[in-house]
Structure formats: C-alpha cells, structure tokens
Protein backbone atom coordinates (compact mmCIF):
# COMPACT_ATOMS: atom_id res chain seq x y z
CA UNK A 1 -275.20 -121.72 0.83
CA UNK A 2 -276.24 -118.50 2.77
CA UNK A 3 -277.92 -116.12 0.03
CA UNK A 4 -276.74 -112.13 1.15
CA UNK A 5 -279.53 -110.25 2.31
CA UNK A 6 -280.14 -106.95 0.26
CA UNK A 7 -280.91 -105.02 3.53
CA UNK A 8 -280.10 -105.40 7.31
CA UNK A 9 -281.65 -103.10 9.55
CA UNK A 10 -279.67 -102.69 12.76
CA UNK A 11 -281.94 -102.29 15.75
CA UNK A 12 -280.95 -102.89 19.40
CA UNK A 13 -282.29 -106.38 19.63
CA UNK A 14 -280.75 -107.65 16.53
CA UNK A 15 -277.97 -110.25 16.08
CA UNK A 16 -276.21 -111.15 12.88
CA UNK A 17 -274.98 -114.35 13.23
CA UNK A 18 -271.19 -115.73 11.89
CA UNK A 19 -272.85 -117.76 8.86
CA UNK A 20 -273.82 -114.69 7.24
CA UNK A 21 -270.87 -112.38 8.74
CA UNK A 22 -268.50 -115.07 7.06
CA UNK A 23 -270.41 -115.28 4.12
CA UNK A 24 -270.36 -111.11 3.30
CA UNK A 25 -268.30 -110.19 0.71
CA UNK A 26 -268.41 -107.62 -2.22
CA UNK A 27 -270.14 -109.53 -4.58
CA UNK A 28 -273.00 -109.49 -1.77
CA UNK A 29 -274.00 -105.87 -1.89
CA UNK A 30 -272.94 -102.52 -0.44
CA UNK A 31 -276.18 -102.83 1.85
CA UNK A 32 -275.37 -105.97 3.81
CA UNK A 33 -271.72 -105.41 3.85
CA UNK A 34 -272.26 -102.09 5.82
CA UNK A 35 -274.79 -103.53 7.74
CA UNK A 36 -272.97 -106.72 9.07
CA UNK A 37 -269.90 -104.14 9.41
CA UNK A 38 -272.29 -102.37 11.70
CA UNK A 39 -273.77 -104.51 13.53
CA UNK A 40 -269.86 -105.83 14.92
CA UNK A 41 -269.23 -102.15 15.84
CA UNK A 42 -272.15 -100.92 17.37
CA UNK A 43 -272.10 -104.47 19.67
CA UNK A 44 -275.04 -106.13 17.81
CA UNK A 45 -272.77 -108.71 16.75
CA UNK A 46 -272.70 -110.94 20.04
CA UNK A 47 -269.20 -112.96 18.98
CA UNK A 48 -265.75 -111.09 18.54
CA UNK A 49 -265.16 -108.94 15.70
CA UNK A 50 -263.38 -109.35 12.54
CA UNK A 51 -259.83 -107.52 12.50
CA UNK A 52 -260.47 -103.40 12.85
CA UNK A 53 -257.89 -103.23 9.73
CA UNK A 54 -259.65 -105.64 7.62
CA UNK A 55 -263.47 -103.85 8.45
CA UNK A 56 -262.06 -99.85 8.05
CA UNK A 57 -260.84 -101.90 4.17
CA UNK A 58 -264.00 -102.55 3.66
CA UNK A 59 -265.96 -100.06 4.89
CA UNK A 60 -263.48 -97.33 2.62
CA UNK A 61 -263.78 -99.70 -0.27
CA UNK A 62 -267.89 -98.60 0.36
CA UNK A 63 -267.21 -94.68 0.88
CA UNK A 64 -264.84 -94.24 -2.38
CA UNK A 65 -266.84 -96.46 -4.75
CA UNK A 66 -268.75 -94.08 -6.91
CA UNK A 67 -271.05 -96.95 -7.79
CA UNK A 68 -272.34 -97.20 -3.79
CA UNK A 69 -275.42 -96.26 -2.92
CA UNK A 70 -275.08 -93.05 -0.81
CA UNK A 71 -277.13 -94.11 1.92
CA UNK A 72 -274.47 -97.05 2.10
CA UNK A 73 -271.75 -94.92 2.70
CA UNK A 74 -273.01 -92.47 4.76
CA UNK A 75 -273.81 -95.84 6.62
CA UNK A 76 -270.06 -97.11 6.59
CA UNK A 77 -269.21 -93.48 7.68
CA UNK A 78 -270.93 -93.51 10.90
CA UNK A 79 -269.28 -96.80 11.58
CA UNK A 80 -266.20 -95.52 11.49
CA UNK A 81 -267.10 -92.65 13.64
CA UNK A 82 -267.95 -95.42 15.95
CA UNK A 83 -264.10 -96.77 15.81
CA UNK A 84 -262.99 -93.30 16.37
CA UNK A 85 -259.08 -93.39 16.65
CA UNK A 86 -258.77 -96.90 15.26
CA UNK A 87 -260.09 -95.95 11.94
CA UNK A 88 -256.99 -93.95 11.62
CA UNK A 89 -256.17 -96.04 8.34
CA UNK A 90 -259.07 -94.03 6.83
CA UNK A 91 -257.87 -90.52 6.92
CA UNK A 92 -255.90 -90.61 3.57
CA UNK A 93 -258.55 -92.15 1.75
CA UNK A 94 -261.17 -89.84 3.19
CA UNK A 95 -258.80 -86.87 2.19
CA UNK A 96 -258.89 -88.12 -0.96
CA UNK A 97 -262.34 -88.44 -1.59
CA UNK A 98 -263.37 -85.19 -0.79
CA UNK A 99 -261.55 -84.09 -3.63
CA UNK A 100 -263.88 -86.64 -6.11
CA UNK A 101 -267.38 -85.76 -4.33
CA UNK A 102 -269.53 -83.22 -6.16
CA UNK A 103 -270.27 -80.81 -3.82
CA UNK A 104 -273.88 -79.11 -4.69
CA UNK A 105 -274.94 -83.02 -4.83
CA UNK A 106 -273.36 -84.92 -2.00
CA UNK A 107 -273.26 -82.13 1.24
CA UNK A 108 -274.60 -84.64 3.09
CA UNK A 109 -272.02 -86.86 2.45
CA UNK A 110 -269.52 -84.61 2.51
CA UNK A 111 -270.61 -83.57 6.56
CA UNK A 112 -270.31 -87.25 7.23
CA UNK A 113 -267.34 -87.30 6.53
CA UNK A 114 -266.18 -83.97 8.26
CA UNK A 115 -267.94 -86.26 11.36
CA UNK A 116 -266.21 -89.23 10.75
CA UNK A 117 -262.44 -87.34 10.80
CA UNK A 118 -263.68 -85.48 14.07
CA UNK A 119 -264.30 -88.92 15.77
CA UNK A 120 -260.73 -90.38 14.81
CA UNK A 121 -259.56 -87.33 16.84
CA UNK A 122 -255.71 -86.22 16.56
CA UNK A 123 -255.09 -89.21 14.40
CA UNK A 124 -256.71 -87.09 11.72
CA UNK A 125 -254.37 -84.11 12.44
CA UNK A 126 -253.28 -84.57 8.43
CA UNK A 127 -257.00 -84.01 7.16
CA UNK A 128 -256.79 -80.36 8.68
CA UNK A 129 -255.85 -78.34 6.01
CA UNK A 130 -258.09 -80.14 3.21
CA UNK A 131 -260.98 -79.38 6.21
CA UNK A 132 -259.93 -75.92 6.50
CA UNK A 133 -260.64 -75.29 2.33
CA UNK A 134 -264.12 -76.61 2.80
CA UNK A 135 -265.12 -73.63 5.10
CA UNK A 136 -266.83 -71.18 3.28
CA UNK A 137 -269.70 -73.40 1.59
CA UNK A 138 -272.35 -72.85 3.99
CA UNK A 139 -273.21 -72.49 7.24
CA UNK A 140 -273.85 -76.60 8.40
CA UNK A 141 -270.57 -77.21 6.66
CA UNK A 142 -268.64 -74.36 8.81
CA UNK A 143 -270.49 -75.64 11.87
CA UNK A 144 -268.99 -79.02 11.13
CA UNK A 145 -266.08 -78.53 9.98
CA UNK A 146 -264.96 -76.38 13.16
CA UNK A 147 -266.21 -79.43 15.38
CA UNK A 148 -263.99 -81.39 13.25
CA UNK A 149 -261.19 -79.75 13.72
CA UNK A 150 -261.78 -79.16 17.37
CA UNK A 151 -261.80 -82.75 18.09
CA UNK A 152 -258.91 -83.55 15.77
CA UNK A 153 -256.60 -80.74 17.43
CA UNK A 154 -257.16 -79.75 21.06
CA UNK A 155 -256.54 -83.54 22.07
CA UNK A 156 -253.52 -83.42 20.01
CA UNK A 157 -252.53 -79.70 21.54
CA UNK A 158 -252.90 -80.73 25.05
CA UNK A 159 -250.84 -83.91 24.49
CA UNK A 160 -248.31 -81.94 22.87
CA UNK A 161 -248.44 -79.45 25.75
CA UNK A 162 -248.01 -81.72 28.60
CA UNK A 163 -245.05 -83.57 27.17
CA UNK A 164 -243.36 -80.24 26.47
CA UNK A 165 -243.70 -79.32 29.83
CA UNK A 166 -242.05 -82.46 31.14
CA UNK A 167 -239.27 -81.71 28.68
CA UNK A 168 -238.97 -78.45 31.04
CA UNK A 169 -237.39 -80.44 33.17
CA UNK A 170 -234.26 -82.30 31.19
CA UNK A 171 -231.03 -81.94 32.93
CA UNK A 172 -229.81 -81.27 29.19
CA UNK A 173 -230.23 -77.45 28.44
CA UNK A 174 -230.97 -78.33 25.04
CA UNK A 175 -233.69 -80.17 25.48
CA UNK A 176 -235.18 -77.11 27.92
CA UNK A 177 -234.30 -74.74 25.46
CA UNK A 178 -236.25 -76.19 22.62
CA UNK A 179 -239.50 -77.01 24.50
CA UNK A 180 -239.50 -73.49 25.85
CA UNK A 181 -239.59 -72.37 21.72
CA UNK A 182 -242.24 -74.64 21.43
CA UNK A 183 -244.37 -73.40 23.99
CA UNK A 184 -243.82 -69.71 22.73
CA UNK A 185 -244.59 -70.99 19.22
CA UNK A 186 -247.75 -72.20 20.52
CA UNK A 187 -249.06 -69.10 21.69
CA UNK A 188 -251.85 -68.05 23.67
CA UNK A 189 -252.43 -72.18 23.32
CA UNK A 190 -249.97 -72.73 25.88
CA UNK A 191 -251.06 -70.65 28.50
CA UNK A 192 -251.64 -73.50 31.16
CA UNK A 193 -247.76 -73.69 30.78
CA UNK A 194 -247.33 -70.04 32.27
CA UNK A 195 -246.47 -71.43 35.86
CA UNK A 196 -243.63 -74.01 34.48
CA UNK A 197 -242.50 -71.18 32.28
CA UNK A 198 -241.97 -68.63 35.43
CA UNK A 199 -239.81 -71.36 36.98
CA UNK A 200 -237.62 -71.91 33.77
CA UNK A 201 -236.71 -68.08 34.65
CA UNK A 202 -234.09 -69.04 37.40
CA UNK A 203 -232.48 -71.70 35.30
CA UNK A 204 -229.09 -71.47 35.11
CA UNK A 205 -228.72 -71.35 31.27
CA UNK A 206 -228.95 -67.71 30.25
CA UNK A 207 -230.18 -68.41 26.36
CA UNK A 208 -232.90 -70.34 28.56
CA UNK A 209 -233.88 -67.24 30.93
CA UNK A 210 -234.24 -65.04 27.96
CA UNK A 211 -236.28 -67.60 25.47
CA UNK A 212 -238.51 -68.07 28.36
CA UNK A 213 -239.12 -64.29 28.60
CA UNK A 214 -240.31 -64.34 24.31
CA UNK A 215 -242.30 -67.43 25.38
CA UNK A 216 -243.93 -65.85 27.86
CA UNK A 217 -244.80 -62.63 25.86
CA UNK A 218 -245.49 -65.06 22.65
CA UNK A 219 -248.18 -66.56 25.06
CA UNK A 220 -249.55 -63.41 27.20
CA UNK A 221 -249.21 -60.41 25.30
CA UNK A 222 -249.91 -57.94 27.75
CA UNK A 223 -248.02 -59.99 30.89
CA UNK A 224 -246.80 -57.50 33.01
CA UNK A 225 -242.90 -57.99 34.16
CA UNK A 226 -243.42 -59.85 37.92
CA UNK A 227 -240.80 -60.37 40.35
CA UNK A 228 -239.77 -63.49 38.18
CA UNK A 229 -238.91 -61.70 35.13
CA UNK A 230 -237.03 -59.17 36.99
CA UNK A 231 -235.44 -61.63 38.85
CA UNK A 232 -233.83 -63.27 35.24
CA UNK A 233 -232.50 -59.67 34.42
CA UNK A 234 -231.01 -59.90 37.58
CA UNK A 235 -229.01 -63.35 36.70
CA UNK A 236 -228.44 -61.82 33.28
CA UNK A 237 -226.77 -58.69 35.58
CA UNK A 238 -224.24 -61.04 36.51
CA UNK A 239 -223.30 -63.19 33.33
CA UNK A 240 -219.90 -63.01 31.97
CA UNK A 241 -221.08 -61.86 28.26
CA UNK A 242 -220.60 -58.33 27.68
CA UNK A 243 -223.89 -57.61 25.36
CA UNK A 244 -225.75 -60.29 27.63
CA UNK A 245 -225.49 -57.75 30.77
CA UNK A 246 -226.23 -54.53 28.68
CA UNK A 247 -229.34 -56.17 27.52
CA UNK A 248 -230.36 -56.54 30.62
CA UNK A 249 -229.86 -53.43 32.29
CA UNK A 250 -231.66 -51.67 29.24
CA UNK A 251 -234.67 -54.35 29.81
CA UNK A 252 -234.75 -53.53 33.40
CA UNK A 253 -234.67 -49.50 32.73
CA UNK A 254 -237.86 -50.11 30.40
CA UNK A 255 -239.66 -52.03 33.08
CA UNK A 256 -239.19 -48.54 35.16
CA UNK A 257 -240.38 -48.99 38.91
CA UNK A 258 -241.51 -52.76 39.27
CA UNK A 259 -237.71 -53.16 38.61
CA UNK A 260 -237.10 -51.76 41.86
CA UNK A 261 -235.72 -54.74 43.45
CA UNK A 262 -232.67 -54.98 40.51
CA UNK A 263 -230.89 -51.70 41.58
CA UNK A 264 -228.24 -52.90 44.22
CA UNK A 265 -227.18 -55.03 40.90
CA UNK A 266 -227.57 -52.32 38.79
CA UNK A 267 -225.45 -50.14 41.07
CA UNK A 268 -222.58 -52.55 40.85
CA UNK A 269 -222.60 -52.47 37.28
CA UNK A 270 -221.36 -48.90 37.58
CA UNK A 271 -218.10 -50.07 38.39
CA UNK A 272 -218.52 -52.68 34.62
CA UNK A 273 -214.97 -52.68 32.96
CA UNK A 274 -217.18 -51.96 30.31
CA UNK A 275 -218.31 -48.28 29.20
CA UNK A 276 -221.95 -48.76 27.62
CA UNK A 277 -222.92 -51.27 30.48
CA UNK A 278 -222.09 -48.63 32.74
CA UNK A 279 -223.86 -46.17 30.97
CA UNK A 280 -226.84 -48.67 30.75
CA UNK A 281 -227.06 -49.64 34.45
CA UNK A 282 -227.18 -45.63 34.94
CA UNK A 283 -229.69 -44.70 33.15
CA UNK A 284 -231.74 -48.28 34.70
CA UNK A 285 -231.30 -46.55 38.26
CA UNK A 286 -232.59 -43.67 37.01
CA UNK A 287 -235.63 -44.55 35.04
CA UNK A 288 -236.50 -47.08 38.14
CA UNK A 289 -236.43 -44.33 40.28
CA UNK A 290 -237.71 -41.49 38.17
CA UNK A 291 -240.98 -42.97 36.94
C-alpha cells in the first residue's frame, strides 16, 4: 500500500498520479490532502478531477479544523480561489469561520479568506455583511476586503441591471412598473439604465411615467427636466384622474421655461371642469413664461 507523503510541493512540472490521489484521505495528513487537492485544480493533475463538491468538502474540512496547520489552509484557500464560482458551497462555512479565527493571530488567514470569497464572485453575495464588520482592523484588511466585495457585487449588480432592463419591456405594466422601482432603488448604480428609463416616459401607463421620473432623480440627482420628462407631464395633462392632471401642471410650472413646449396643453386645461386644475395650468403658463 501507497504510504501518504507528509509534503507535496506543487511546481509546474509535477504530476500526482491516481495511486496516491485515490489513496488521500484524512488520516493521511492536512499537507498531502491540500496538496493532491491542488495539484487537480491548478492542472498538475494530468487525469480528470475528482467531483468539485466532494474536493471544496475537503478542502473546508482543512480551513475549519483548528487542529490544521495554517500554512495548510491558507493552502486549501487559494485552491478554492482557483474554483472561483464553483466553490460556492464554501461561503457558509467560510462565514462561519471568521467568527472562530483569532484575529491579532491569524490576519493572514483571515485575508485569505477575504480572497477566496472575492474569487467565488456574486455567489458570495451572502458573505457581504460579515465582510463589511471586518473593515476597520487595518489597512491590508480594508484593502482586501473592498476587493472582496467588489468582485462579489458589481458582477452581481450588472446582472441584476441588465435583466431589469429587459423587464422594461413586458407587455404586462406590472412587470414595467416594478423593474422601474428597482432601478430607482439602485441608485446612481443604475445609471447605464438612463436611456431605457427616458423611453419608459411615453409608456402608456401613467403610475409608469411618473415612477420613471423618481427613478430617474433616485439615479441622477441633479438631471435636468429634458424634452422627455416634459413630454410625460404632457400625457399626464391629458389623463382622466383629477389629482393626476393637477400634479402635472404644478410639475410643469416648477420646471419654468424648458417647459415651454407643454403650454398649448396647459392652455386647454383652462377650460378643466375642474377649479384647482384650472388654477394650476394658470399659474404653469405663467411661470413658463415669466422666468
């Protein structure tokens, strides 16, 4: 029988063969174990690997034992930066650890594992608020930490992003409605979604015209009213809801000026069955024109 090696160097050239892959186990070492682990990850290991569920087991049974030797598990660490999304069955366990680590002792364990969530990307997306209560320690773990949480999130934002801008374009207005929220909700985050938002303002769906105008102020702060915004205050001019037409001829007498183009709606609304609306477009016609 195969005796385990106590330690496997993995160099460029080297090849661990399936005897002693088959013959790893725990009672072999932490040193071997990571090191035949290794080797099938970083392509020293020449036949196909052993299941990626089976070698992230093992390679977390290394990183939470607090008999392993640290060099061992900073060792199975950087293997599973290597699997990057596919050690996504880590994440809890790594979460868990860092609240068993002793921090003034193991920092350099700790930033291998800030690494190691980074690699799995937006698969790690749970491990960002225990990341987020590490910042503060000093100034390699800040550095890593925000790397970490870089690669975990944008990804994940810019996924999110593009399939709520597809949702844009559902014939059901519920659909629109709530990925327009989302996008405002996102912030300055979703600002490649400007463009798709300007369109949304000539949808037919009212609600829809005036979310879009929060989303878009959510997202640009200081967005100046366009032709497109004015043109929804326009539509709005013309909806059959009493408060939804006063709204809009206030909105269009704060935009003053660049609301030019609103006032032959505004001066049919001076004929509105209803007094304030009247009153409203008035004062709209006037504040366009005074300013």
């Amino acid at each position: 029988m195969l005796k385990c090696v106590p330690v496997i160097r993995i160099t460029p050239t080297c090849r661990v063969v399936a005897p002693i892959r088959n013959t790893v186990h725990r009672r072999c070492g932490m040193t071997a174990l990571v090191a035949v682990s290794l080797a099938m990850f970083l392509g020293a290991e020449p036949n196909p690997p052993a299941p990626t569920a089976e070698l992230v087991a093992r390679l977390v049974e290394i990183i939470v034992d607090p008999q392993a030797n640290s060099n061992s598990q900073r060792e199975a660490l950087r293997a599973l930066e290597k699997l990057g999304p596919e050690a996504k069955p880590a994440v809890d366990p790594l979460v868990r650890q860092f609240g068993r680590i002793r921090w003034g002792e193991q920092l350099a364990l700790q930033e291998a594992m800030i690494h190691a969530l980074g690699k799995i990307g937006p698969a790690a997306r749970k491990a960002v608020p225990t990341l987020t209560r590490l910042i503060g320690q000093d100034l390699d773990t800040d550095r890593a930490v925000k790397a970490a949480i870089d690669q975990i999130m944008i990804p994940a934002e810019r996924a999110e992003l593009q399939e709520l801008t597809k949702e844009l374009l559902r014939p059901n207005a519920a659909q629109r409605l709530r990925a327009v929220k989302a996008l405002g909700a996102m912030g300055a985050k979703a600002e490649s979604a400007v463009p798709d938002l300007l369109n949304m303002l000539r949808d037919s769906d009212a609600d829809i015209r005036r979310v879009t105008i929060a989303a878009l102020k959510a997202i640009q702060p200081n967005l100046k009213p366009g032709a497109e915004i004015v043109g929804a205050y326009v539509l709005d001019l013309q909806d059959n809801d009493d408060a939804v037409r006063l709204l809009a001829a206030r909105a269009l007498g704060r935009i003053g000026p660049p609301a030019a183009a609103a006032i032959p709606a505004l001066q049919k609304l001076q004929n509105d069955p209803i007094p304030d609306v009247r009153a409203a477009a008035g004062d709209a016609i006037t504040r366009i024109g005074a300013q």
